[in-house]
PDB file of N, CA and C in Angstrom:
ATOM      1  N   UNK A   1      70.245  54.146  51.334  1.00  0.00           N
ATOM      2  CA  UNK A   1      71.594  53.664  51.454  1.00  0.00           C
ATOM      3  C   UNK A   1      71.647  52.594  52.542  1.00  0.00           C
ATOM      4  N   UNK A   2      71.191  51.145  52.049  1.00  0.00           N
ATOM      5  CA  UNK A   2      70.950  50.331  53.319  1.00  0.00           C
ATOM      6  C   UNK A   2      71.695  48.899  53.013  1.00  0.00           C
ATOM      7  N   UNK A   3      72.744  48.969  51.695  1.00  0.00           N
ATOM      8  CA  UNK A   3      73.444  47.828  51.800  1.00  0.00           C
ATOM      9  C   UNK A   3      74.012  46.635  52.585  1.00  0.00           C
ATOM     10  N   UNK A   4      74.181  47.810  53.566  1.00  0.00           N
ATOM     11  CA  UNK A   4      74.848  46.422  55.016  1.00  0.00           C
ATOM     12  C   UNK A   4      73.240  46.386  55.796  1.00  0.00           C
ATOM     13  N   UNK A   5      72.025  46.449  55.308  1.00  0.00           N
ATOM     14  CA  UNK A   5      70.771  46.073  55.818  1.00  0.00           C
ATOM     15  C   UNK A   5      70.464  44.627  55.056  1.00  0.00           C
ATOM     16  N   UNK A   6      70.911  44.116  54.120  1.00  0.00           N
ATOM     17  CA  UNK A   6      70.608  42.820  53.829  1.00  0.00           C
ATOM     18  C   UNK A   6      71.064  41.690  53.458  1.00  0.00           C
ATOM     19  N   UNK A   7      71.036  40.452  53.874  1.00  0.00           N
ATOM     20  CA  UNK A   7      72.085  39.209  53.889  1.00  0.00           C
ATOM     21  C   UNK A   7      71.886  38.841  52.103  1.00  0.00           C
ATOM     22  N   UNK A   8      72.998  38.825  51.325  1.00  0.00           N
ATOM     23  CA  UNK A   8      72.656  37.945  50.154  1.00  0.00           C
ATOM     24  C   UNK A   8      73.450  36.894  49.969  1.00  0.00           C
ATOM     25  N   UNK A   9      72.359  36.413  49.298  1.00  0.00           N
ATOM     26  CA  UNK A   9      72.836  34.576  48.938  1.00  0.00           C
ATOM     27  C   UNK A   9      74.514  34.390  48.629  1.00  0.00           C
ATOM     28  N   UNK A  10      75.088  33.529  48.908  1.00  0.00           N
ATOM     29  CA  UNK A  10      76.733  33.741  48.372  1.00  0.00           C
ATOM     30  C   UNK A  10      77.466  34.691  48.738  1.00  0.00           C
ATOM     31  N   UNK A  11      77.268  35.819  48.948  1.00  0.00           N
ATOM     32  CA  UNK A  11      77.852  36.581  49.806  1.00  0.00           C
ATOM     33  C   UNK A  11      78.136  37.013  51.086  1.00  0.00           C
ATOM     34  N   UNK A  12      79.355  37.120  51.157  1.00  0.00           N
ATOM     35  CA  UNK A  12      79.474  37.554  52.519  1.00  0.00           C
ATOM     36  C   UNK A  12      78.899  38.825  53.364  1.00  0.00           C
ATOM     37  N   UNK A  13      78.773  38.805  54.413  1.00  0.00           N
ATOM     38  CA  UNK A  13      77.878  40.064  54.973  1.00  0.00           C
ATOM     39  C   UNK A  13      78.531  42.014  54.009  1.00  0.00           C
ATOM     40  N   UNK A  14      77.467  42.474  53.674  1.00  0.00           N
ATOM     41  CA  UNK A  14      78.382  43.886  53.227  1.00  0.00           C
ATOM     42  C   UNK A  14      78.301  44.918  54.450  1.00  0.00           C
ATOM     43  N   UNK A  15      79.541  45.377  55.107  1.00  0.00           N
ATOM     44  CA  UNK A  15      79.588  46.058  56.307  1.00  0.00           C
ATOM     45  C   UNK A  15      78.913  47.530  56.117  1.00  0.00           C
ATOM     46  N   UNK A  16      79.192  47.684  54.475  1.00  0.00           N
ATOM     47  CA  UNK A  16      79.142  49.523  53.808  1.00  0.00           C
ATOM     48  C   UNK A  16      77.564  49.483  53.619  1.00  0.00           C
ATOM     49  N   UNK A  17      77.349  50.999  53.861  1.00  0.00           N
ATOM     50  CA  UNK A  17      76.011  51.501  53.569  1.00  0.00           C
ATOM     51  C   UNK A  17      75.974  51.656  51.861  1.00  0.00           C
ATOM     52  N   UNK A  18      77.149  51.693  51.430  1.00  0.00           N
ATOM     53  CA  UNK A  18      76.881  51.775  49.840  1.00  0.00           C
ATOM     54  C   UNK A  18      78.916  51.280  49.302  1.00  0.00           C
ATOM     55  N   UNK A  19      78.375  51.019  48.002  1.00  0.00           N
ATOM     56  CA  UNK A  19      79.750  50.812  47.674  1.00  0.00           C
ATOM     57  C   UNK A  19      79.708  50.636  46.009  1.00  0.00           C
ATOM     58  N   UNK A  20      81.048  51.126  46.010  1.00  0.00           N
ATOM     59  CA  UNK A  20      80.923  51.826  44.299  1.00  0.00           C
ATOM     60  C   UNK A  20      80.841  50.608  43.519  1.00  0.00           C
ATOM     61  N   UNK A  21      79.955  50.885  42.730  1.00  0.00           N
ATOM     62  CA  UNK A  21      79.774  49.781  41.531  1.00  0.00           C
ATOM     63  C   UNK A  21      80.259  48.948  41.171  1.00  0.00           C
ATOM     64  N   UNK A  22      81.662  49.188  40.518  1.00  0.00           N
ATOM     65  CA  UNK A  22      82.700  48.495  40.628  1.00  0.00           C
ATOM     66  C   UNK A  22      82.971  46.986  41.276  1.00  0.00           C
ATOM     67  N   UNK A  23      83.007  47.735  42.659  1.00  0.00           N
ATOM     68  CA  UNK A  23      83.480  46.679  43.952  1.00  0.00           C
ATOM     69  C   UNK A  23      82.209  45.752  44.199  1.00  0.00           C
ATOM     70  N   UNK A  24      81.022  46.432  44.255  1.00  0.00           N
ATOM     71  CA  UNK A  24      79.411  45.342  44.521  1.00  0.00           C
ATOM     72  C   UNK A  24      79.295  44.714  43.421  1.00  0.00           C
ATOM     73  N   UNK A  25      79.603  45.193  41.910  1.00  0.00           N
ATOM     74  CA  UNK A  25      79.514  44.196  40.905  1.00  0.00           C
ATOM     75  C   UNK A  25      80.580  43.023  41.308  1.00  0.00           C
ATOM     76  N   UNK A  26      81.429  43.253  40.858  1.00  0.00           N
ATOM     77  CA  UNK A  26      82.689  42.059  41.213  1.00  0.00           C
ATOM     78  C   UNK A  26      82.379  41.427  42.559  1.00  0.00           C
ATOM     79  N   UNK A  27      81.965  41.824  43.438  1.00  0.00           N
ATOM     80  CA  UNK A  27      81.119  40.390  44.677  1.00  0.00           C
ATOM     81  C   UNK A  27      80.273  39.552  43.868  1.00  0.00           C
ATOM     82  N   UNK A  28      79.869  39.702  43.182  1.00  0.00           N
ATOM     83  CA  UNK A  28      78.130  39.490  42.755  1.00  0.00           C
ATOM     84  C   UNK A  28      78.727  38.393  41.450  1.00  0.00           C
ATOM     85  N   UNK A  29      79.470  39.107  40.432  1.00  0.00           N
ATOM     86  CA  UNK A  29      80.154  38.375  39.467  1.00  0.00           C
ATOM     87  C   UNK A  29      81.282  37.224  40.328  1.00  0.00           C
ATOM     88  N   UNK A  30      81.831  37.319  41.246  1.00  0.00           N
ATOM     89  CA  UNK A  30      83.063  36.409  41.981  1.00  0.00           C
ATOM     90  C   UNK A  30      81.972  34.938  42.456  1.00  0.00           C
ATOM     91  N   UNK A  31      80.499  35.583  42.661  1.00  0.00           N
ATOM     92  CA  UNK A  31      79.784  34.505  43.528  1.00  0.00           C
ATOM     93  C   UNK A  31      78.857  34.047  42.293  1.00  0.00           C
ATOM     94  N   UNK A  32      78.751  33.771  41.291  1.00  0.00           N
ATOM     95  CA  UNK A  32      78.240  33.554  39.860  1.00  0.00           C
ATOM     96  C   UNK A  32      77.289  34.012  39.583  1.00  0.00           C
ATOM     97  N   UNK A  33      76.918  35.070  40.142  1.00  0.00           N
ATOM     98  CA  UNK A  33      75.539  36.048  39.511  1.00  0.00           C
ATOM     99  C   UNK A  33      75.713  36.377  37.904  1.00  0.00           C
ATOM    100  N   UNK A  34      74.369  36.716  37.059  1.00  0.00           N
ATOM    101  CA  UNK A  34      74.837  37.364  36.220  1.00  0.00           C
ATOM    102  C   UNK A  34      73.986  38.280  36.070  1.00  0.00           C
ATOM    103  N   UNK A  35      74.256  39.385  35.438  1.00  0.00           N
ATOM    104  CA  UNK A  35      73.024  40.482  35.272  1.00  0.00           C
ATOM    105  C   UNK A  35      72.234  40.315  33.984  1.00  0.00           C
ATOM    106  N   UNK A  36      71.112  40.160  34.113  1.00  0.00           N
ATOM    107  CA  UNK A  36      70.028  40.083  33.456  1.00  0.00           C
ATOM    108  C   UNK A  36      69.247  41.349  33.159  1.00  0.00           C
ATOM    109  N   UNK A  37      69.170  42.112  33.547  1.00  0.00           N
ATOM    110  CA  UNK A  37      68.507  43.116  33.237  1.00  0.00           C
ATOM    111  C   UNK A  37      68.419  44.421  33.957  1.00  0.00           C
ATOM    112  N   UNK A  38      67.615  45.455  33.555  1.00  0.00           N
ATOM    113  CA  UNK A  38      67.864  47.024  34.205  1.00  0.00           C
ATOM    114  C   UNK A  38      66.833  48.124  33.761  1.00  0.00           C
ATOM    115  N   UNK A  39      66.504  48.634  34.492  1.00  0.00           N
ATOM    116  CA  UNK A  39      65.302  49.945  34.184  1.00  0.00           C
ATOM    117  C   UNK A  39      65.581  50.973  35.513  1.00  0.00           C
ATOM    118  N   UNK A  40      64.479  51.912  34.955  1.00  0.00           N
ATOM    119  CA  UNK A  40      64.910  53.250  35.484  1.00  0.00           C
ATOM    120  C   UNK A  40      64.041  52.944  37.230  1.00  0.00           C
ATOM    121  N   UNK A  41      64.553  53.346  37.903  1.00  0.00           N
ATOM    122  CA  UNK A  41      63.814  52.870  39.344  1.00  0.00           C
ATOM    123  C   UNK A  41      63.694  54.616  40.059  1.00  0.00           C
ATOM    124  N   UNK A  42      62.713  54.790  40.830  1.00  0.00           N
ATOM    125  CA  UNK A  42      62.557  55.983  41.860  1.00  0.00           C
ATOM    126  C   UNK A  42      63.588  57.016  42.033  1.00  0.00           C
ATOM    127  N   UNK A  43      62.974  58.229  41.867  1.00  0.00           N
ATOM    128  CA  UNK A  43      64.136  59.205  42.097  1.00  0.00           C
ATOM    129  C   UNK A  43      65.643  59.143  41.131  1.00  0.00           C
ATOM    130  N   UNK A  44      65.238  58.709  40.020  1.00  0.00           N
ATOM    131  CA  UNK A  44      66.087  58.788  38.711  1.00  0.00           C
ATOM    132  C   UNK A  44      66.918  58.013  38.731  1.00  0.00           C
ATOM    133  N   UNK A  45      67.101  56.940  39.790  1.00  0.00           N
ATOM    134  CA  UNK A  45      68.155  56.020  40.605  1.00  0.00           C
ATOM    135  C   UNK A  45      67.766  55.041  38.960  1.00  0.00           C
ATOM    136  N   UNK A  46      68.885  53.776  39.296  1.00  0.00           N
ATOM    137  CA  UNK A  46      68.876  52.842  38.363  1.00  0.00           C
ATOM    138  C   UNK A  46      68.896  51.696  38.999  1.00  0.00           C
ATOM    139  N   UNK A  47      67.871  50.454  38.777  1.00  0.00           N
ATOM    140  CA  UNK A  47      67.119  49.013  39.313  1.00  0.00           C
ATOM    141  C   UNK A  47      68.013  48.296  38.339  1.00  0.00           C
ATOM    142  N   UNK A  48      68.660  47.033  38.724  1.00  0.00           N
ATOM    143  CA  UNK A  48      69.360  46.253  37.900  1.00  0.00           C
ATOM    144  C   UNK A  48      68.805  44.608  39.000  1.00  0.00           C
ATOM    145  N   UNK A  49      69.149  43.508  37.979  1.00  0.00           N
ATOM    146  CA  UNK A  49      68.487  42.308  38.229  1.00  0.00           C
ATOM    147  C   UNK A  49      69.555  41.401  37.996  1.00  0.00           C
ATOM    148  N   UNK A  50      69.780  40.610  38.987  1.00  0.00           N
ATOM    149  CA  UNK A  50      71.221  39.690  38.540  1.00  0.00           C
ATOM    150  C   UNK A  50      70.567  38.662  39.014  1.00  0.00           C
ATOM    151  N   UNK A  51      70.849  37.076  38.421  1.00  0.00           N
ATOM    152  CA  UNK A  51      70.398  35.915  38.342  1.00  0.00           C
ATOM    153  C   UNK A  51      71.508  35.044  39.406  1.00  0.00           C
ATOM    154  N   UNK A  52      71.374  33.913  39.525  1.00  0.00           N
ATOM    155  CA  UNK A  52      72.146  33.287  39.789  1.00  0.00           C
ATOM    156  C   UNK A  52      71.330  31.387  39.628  1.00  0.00           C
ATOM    157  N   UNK A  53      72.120  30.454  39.457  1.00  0.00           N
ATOM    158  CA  UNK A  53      71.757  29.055  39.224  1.00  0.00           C
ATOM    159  C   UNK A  53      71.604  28.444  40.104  1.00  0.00           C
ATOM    160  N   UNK A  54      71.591  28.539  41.614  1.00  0.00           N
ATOM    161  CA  UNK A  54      71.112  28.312  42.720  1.00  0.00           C
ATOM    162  C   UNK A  54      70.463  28.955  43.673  1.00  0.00           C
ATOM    163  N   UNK A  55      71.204  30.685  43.597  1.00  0.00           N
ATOM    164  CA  UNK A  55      71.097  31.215  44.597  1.00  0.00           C
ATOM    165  C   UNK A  55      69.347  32.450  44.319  1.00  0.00           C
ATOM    166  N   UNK A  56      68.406  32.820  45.279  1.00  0.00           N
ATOM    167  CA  UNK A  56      67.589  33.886  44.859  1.00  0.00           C
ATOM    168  C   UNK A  56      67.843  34.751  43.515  1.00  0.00           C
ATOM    169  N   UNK A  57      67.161  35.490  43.271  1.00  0.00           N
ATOM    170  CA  UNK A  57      67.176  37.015  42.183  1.00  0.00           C
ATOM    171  C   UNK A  57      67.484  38.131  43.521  1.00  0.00           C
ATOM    172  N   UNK A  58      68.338  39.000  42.685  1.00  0.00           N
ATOM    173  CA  UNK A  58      68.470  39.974  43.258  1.00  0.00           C
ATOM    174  C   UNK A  58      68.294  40.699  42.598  1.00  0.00           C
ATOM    175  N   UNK A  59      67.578  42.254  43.315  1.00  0.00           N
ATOM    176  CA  UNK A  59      67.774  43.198  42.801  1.00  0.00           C
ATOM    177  C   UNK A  59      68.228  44.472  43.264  1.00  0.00           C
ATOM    178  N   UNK A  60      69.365  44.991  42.606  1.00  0.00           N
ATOM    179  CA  UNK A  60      69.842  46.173  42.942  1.00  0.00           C
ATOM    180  C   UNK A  60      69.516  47.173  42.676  1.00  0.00           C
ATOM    181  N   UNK A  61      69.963  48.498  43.649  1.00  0.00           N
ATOM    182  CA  UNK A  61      69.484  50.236  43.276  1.00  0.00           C
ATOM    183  C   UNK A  61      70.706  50.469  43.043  1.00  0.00           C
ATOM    184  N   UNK A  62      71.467  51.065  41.962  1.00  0.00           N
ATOM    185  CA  UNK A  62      72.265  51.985  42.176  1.00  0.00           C
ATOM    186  C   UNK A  62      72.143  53.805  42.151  1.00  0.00           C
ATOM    187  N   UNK A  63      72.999  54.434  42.135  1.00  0.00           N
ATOM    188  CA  UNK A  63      73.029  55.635  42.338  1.00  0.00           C
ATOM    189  C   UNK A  63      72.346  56.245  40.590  1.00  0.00           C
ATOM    190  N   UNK A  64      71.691  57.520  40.653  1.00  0.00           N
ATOM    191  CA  UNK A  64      71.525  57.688  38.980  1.00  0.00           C
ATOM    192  C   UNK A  64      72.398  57.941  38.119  1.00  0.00           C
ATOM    193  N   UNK A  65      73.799  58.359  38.197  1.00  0.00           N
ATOM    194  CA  UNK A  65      74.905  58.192  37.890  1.00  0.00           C
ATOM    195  C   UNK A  65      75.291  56.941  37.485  1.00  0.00           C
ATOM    196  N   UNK A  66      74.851  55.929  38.350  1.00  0.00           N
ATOM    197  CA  UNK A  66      75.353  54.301  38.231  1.00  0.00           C
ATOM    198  C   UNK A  66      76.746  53.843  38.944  1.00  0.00           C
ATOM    199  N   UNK A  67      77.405  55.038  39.233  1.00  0.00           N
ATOM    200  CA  UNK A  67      78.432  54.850  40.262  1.00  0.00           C
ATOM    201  C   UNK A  67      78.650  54.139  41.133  1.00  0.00           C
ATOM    202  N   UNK A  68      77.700  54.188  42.128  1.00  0.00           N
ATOM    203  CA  UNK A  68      77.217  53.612  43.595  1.00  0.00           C
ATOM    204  C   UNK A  68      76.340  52.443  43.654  1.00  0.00           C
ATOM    205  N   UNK A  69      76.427  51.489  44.585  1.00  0.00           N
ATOM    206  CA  UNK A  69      75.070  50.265  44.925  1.00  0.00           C
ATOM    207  C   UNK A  69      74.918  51.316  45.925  1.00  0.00           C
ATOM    208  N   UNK A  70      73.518  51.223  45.835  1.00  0.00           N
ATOM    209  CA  UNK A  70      72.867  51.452  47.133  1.00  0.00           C
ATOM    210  C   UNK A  70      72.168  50.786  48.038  1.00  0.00           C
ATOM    211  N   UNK A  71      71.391  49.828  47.305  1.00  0.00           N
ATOM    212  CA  UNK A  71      70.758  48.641  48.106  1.00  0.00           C
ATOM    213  C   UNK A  71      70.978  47.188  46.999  1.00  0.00           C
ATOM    214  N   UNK A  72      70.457  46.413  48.044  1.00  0.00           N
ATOM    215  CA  UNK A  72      70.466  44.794  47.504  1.00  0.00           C
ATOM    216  C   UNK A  72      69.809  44.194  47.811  1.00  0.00           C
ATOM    217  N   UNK A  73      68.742  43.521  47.335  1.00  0.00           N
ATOM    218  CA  UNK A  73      68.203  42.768  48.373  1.00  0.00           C
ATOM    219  C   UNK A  73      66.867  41.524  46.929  1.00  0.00           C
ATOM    220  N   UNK A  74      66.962  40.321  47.622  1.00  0.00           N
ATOM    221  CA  UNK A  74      66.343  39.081  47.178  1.00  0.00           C
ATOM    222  C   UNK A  74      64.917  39.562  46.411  1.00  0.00           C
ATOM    223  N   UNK A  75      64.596  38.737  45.875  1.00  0.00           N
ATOM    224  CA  UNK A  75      63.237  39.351  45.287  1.00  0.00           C
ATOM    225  C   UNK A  75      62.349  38.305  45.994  1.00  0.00           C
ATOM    226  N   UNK A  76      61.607  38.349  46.718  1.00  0.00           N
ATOM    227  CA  UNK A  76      60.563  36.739  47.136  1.00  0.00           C
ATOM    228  C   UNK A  76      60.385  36.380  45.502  1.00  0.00           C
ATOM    229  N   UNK A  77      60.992  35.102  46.033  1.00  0.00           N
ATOM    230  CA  UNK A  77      60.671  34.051  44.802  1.00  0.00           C
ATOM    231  C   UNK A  77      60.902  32.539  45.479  1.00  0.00           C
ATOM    232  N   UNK A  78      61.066  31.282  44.827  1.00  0.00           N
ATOM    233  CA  UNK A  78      60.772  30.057  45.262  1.00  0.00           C
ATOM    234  C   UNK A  78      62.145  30.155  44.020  1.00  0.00           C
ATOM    235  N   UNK A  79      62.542  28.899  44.786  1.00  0.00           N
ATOM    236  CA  UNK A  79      63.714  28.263  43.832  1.00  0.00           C
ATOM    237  C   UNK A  79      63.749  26.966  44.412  1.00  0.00           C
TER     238      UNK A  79
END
């Protein structure tokens, strides 16, 4: 649960250790991400991949429910 552990592109700092789906999608969609893709990640949790046309790849953990972000964070890549 380390959301407010990492700066992402277009977004403003996230203060929360986690935040419901909902609310971290709609940052992500407001700053022109789009989601690209999703698989099953550690501890039954769910890995999702959102794009953006300038900004890094990100990839998110949410909760296994899908409720919750739990983390966020850039993928090393070159753009």
């Amino acid at each position: 649960m380390t959301l407010d552990k990492h700066a992402l592109d277009g977004i403003a700092r996230i203060k929360s250790k986690t935040l419901p789906t909902d609310e971290f999608d709609a940052l992500l969609l407001a700053a022109g991400y789009r989601q690209i893709g999703s698989a099953p990640a550690k501890g039954r949790r769910l890995k999702v991949w959102w794009t953006h046309d300038r900004y890094r790849r990100i990839e998110a953990i949410y909760s296994p429910d899908g409720r919750v972000a739990i983390t966020a964070y850039h993928l090393d890549e070159s753009r």
